[in-house]
Structures are given as C-alpha cells and as structure tokens.
PDB file of N, CA and C in Angstrom:
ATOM      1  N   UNK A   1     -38.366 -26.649 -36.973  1.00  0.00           N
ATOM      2  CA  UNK A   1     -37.698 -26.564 -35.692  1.00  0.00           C
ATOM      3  C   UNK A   1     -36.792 -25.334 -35.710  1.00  0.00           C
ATOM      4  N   UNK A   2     -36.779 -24.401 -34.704  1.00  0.00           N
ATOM      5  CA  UNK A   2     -36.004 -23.447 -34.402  1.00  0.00           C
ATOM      6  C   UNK A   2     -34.512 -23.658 -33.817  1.00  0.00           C
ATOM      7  N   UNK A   3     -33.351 -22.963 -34.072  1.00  0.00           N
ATOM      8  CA  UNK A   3     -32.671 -23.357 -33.710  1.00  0.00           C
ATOM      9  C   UNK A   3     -32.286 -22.540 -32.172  1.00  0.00           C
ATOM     10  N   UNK A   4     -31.947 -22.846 -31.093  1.00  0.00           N
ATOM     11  CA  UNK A   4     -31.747 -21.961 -30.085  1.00  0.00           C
ATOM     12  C   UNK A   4     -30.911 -21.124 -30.271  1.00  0.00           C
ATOM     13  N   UNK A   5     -31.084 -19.757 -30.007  1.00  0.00           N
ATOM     14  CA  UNK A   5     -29.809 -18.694 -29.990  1.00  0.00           C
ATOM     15  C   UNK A   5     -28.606 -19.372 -29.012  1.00  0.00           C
ATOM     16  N   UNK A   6     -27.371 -18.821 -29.848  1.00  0.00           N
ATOM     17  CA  UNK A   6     -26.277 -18.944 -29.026  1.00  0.00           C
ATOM     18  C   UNK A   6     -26.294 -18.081 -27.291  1.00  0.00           C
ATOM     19  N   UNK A   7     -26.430 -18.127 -26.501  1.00  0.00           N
ATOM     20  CA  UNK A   7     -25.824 -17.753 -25.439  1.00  0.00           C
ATOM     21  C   UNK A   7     -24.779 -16.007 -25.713  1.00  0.00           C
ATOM     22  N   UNK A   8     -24.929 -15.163 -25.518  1.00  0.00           N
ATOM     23  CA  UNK A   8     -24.323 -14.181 -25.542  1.00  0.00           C
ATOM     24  C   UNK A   8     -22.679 -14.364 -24.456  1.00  0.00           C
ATOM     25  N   UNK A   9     -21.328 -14.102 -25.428  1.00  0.00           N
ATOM     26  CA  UNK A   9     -19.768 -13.958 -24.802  1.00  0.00           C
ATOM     27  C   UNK A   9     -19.867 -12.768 -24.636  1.00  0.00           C
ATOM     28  N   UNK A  10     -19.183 -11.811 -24.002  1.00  0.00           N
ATOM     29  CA  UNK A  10     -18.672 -11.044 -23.882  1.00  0.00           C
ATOM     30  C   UNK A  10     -16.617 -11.479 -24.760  1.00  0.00           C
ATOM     31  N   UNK A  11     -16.743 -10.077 -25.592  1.00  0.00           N
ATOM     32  CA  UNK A  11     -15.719 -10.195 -26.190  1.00  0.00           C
ATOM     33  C   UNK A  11     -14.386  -8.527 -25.532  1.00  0.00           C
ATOM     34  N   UNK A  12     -13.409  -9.118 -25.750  1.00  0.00           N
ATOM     35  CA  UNK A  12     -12.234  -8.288 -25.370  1.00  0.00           C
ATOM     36  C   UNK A  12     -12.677  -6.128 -25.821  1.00  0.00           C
ATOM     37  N   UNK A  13     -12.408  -5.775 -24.797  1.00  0.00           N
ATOM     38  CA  UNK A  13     -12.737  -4.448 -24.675  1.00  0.00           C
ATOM     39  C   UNK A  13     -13.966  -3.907 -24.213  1.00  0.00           C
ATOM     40  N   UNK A  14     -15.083  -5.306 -24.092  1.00  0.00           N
ATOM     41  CA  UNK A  14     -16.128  -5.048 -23.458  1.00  0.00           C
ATOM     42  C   UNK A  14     -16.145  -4.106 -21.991  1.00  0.00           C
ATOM     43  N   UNK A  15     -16.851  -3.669 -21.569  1.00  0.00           N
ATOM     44  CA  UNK A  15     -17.373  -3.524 -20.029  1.00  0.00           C
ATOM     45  C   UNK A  15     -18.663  -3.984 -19.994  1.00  0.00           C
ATOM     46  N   UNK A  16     -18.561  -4.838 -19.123  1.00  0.00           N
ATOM     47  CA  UNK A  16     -19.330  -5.835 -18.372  1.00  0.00           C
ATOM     48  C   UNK A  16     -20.273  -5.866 -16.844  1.00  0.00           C
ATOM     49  N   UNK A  17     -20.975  -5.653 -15.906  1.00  0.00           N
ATOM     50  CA  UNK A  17     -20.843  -5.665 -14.860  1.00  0.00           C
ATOM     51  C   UNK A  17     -20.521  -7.068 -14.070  1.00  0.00           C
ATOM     52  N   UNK A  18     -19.863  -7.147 -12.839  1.00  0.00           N
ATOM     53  CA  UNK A  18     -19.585  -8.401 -12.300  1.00  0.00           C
ATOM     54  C   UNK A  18     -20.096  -7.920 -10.358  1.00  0.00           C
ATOM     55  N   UNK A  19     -20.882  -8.912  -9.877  1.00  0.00           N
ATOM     56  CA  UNK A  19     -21.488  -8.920  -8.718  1.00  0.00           C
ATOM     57  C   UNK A  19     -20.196  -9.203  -7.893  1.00  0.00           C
ATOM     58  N   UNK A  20     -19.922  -8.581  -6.642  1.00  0.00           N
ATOM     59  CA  UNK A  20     -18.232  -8.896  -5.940  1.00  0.00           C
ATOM     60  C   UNK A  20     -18.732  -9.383  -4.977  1.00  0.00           C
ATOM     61  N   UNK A  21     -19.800  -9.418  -4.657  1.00  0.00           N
ATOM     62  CA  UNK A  21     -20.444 -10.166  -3.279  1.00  0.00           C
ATOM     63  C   UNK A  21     -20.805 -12.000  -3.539  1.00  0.00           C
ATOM     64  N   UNK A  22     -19.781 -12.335  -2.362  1.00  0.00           N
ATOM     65  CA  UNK A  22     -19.602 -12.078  -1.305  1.00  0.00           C
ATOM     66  C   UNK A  22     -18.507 -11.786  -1.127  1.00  0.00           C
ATOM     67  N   UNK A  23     -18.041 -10.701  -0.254  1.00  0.00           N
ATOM     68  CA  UNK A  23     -16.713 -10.318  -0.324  1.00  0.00           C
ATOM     69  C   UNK A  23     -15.958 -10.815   1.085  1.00  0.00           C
ATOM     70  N   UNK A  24     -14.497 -10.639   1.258  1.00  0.00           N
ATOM     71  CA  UNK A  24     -14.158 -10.534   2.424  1.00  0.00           C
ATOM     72  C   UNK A  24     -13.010  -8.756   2.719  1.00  0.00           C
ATOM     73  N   UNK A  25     -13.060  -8.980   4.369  1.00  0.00           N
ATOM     74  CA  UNK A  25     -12.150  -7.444   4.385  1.00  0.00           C
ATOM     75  C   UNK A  25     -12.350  -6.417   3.981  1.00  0.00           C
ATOM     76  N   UNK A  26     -11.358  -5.810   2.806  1.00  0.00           N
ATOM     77  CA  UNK A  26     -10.965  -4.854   1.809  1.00  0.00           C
ATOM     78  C   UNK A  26     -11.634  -4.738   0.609  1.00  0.00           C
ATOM     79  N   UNK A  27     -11.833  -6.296  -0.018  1.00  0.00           N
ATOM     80  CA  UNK A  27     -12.092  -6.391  -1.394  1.00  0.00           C
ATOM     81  C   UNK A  27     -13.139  -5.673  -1.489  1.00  0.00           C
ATOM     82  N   UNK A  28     -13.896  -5.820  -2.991  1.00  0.00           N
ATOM     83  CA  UNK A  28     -14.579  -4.873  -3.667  1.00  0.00           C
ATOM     84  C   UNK A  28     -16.053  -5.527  -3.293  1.00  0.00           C
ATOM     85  N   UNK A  29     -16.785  -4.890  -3.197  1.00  0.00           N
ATOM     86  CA  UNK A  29     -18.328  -5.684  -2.530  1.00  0.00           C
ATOM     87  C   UNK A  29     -18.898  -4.593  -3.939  1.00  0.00           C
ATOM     88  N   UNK A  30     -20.611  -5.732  -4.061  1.00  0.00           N
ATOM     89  CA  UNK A  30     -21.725  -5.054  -4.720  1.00  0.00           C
ATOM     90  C   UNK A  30     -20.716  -4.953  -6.707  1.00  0.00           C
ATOM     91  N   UNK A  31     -21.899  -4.891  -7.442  1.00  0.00           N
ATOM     92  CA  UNK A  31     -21.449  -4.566  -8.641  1.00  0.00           C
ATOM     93  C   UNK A  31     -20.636  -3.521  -9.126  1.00  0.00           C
ATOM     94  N   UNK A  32     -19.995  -4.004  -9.505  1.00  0.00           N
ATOM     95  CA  UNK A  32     -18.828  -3.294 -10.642  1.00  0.00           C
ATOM     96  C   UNK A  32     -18.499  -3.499 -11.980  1.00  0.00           C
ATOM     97  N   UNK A  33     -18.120  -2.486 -12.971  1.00  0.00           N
ATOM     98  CA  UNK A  33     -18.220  -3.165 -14.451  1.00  0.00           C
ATOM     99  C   UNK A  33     -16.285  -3.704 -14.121  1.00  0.00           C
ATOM    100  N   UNK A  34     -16.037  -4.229 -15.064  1.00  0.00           N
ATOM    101  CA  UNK A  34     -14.913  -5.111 -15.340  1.00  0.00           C
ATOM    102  C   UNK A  34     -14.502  -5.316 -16.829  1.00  0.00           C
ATOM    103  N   UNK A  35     -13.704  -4.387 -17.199  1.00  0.00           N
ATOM    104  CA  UNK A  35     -13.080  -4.185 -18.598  1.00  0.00           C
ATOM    105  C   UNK A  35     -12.322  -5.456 -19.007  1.00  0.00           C
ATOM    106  N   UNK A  36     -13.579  -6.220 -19.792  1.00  0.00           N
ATOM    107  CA  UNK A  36     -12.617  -7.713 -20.653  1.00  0.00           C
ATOM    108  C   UNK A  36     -11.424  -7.541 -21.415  1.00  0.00           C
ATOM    109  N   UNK A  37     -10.469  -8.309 -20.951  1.00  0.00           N
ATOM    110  CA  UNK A  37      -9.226  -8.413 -21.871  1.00  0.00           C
ATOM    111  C   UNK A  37      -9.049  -9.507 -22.589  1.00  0.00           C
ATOM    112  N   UNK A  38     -10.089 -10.951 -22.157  1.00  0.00           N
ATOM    113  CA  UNK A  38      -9.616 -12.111 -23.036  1.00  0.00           C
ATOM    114  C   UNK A  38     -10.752 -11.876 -24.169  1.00  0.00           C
ATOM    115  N   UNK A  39     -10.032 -12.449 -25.382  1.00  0.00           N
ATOM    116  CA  UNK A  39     -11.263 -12.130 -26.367  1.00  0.00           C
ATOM    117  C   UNK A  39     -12.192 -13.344 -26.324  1.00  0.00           C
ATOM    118  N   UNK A  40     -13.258 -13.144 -27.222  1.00  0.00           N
ATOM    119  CA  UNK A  40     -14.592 -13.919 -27.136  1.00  0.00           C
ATOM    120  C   UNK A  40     -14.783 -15.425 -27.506  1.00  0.00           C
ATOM    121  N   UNK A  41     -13.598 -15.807 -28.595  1.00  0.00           N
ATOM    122  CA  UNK A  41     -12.676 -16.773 -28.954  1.00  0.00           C
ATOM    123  C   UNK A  41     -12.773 -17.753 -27.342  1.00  0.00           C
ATOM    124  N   UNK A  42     -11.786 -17.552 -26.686  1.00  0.00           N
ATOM    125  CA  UNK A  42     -10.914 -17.881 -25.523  1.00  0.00           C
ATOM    126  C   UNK A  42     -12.425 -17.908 -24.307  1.00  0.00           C
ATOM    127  N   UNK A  43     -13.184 -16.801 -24.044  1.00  0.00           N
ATOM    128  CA  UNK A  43     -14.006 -16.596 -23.101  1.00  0.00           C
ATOM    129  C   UNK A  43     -15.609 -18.119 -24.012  1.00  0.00           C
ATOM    130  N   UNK A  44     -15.511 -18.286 -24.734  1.00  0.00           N
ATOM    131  CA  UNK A  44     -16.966 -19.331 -25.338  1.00  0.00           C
ATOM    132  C   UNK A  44     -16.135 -20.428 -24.937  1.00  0.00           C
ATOM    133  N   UNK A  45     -14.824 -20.823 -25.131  1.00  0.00           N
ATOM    134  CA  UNK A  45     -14.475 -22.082 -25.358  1.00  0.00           C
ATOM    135  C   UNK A  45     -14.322 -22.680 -23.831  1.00  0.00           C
ATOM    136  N   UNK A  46     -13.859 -21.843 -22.912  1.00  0.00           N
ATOM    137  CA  UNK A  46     -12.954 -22.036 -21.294  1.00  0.00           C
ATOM    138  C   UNK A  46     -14.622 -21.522 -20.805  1.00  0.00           C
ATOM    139  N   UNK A  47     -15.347 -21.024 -20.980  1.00  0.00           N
ATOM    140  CA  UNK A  47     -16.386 -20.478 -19.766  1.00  0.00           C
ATOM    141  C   UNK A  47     -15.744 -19.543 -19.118  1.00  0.00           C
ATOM    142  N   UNK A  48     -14.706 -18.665 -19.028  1.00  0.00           N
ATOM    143  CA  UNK A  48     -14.112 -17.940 -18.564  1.00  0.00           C
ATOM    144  C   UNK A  48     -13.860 -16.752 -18.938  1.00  0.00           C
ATOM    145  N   UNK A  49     -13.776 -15.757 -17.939  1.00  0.00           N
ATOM    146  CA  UNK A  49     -13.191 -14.253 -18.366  1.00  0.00           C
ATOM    147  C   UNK A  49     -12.188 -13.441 -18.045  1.00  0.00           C
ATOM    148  N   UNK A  50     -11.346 -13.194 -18.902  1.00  0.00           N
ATOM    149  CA  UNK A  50     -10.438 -12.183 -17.767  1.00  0.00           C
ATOM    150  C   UNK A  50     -10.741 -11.072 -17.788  1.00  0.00           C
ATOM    151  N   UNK A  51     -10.628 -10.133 -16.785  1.00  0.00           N
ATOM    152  CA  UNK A  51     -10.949  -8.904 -16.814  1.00  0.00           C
ATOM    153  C   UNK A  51     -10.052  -8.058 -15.952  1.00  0.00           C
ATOM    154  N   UNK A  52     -10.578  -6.702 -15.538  1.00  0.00           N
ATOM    155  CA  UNK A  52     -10.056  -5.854 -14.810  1.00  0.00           C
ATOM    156  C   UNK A  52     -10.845  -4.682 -14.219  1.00  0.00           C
ATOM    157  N   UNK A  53     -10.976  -4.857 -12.839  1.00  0.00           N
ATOM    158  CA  UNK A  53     -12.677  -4.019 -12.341  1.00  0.00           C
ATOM    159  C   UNK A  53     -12.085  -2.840 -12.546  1.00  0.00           C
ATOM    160  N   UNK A  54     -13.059  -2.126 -12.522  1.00  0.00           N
ATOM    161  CA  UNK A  54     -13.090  -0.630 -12.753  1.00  0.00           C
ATOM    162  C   UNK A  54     -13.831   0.028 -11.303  1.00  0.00           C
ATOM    163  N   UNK A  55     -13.425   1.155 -10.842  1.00  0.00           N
ATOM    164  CA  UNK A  55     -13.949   1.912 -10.141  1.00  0.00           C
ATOM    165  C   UNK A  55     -13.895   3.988 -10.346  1.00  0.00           C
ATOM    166  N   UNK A  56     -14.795   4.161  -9.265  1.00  0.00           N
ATOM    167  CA  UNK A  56     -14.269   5.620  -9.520  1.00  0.00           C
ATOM    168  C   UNK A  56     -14.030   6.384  -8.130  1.00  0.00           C
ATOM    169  N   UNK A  57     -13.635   5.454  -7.203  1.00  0.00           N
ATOM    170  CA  UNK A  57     -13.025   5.602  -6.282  1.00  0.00           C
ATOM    171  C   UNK A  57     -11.974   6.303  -6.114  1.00  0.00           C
ATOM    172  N   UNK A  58     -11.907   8.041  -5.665  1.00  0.00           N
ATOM    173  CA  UNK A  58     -10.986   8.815  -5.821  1.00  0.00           C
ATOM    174  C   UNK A  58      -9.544   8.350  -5.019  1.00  0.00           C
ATOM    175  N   UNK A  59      -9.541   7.953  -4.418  1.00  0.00           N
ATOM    176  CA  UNK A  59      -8.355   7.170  -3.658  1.00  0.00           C
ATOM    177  C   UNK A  59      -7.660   6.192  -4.215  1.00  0.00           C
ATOM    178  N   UNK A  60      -8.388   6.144  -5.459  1.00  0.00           N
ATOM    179  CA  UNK A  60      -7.345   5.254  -6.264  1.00  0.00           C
ATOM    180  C   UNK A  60      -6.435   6.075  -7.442  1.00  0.00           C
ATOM    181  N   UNK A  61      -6.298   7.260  -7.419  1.00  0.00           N
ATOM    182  CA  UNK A  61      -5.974   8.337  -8.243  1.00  0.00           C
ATOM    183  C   UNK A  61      -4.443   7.999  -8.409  1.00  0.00           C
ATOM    184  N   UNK A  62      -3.554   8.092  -7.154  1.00  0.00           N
ATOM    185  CA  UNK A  62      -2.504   7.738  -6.745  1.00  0.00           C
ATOM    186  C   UNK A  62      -1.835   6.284  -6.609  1.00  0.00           C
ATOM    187  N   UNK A  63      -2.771   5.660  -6.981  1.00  0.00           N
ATOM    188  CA  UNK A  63      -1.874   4.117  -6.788  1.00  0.00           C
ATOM    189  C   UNK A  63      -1.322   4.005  -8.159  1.00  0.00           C
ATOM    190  N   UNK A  64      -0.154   3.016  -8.187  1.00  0.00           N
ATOM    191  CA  UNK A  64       0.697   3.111  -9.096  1.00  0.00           C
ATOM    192  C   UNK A  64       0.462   1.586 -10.229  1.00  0.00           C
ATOM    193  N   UNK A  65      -0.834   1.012  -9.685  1.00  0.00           N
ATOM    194  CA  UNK A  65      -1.218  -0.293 -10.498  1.00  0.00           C
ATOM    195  C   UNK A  65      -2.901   0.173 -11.119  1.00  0.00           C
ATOM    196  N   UNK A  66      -3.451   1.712 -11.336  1.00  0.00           N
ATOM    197  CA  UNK A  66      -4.416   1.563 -11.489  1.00  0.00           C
ATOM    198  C   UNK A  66      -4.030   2.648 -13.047  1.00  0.00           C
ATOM    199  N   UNK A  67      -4.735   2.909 -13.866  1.00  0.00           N
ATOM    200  CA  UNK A  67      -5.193   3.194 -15.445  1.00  0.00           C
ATOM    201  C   UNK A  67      -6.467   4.075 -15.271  1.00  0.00           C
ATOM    202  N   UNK A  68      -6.375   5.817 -15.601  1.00  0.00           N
ATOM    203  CA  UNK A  68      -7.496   6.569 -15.676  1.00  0.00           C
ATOM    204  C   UNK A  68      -7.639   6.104 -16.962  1.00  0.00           C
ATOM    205  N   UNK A  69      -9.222   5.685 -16.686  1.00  0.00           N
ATOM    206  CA  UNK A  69      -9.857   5.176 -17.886  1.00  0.00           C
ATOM    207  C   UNK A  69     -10.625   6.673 -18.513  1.00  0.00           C
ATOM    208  N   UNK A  70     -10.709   7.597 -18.479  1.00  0.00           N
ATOM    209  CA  UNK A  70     -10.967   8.750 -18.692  1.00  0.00           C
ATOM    210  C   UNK A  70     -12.510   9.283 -17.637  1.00  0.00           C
ATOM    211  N   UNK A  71     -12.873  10.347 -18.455  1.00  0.00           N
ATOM    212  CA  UNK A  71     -14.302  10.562 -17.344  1.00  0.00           C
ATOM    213  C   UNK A  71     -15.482   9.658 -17.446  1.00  0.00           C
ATOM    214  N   UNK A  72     -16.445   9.890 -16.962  1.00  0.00           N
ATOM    215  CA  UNK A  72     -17.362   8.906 -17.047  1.00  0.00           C
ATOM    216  C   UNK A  72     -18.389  10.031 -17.270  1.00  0.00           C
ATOM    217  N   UNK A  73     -20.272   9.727 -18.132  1.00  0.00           N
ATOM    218  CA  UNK A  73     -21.006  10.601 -18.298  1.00  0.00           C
ATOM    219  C   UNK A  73     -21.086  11.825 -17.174  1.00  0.00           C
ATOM    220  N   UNK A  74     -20.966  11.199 -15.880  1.00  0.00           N
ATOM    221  CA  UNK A  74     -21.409  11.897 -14.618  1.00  0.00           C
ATOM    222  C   UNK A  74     -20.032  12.870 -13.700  1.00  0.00           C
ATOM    223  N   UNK A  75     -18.815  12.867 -15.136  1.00  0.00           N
ATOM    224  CA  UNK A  75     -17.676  13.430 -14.709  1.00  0.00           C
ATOM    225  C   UNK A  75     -16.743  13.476 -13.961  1.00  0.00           C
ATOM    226  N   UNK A  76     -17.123  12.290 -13.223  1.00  0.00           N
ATOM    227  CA  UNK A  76     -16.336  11.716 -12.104  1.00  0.00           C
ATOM    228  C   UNK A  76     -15.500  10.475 -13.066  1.00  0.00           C
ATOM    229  N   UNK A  77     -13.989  10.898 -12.261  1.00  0.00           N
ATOM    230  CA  UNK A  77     -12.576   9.645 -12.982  1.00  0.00           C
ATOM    231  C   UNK A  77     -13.127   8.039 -13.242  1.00  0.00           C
ATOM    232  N   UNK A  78     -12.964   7.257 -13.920  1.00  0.00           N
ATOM    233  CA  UNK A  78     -12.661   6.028 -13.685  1.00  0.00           C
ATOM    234  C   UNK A  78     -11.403   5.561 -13.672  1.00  0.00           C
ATOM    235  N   UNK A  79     -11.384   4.637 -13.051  1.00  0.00           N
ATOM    236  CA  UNK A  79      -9.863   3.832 -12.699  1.00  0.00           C
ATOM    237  C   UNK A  79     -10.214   2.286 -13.012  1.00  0.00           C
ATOM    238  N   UNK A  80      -9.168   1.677 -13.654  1.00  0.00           N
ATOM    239  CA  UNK A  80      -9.004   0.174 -14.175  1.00  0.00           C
ATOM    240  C   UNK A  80      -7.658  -0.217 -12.842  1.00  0.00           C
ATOM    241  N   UNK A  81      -8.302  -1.262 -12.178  1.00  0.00           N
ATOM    242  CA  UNK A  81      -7.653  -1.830 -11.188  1.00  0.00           C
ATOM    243  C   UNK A  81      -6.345  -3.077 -12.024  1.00  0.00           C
ATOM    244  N   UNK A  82      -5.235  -2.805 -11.865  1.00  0.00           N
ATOM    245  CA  UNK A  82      -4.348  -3.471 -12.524  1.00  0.00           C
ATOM    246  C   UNK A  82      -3.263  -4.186 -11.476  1.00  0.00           C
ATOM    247  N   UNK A  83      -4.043  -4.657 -10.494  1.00  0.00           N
ATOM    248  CA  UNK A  83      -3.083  -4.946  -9.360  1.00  0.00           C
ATOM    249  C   UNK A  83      -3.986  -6.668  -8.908  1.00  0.00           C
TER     250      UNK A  83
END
C-alpha cells in the first residue's frame, strides 16, 4: 500500500498566487501573488494563510503602507500591500 503524499503548505516568504475574484468596488480583482508571512507550521495546522498581495501598480509608489519589493524580471516595481 502506498502512502498518499502530503498535500503541499505554502511556507513563510513564499509567493503564492491568490484569485481576488469576486471582488467588490476598489478591491483587487483577478490573480495576484501574495507574499506569505505565517510559516508552514501555523498555515498545515489552521488551513490558513496570512499574507500580503503584491502588485506593480505604479500608483502605489507613494502610499505610505506599501514595501518596494524590488524589480521584477520585466523591470517594472513591485509593491507589497501593507494596509
């Protein structure tokens, strides 16, 4: 008898993508990755993740709750949404 693989966690420092749809208003629609902060520990045991979406939405250059995550292959900013 085989044993089944565990299920893959995502562990702390990962990027992840997360689907934002369905959205309302403002919020963030369509996929986005989301930089894990809880570690893999905490995320197997709760079913849960914390994270923090990422974009490269130049209009977020200036807000005072977002983190240049540095460039991305395609040279355009990323930003970690901290709000």
């Amino acid at each position: 008898m085989v044993a089944a693989a565990k299920p893959w966690v995502p562990d702390r420092q990962e990027v992840i993508w997360i689907d934002c749809n369905p959205q309302a208003g403002r919020e963030m629609r369509d996929p986005h990755p989301f930089v894990v902060l809880s570690p893999r520990a905490f995320n197997e045991r709760t079913s849960l993740v914390i994270g923090l979406p990422m974009t490269t939405a130049e209009y977020n250059a200036d807000n005072p709750f977002v983190v240049m995550a540095g460039s991305a292959k395609t040279g355009k900013a990323s930003y970690v949404l901290c709000h």
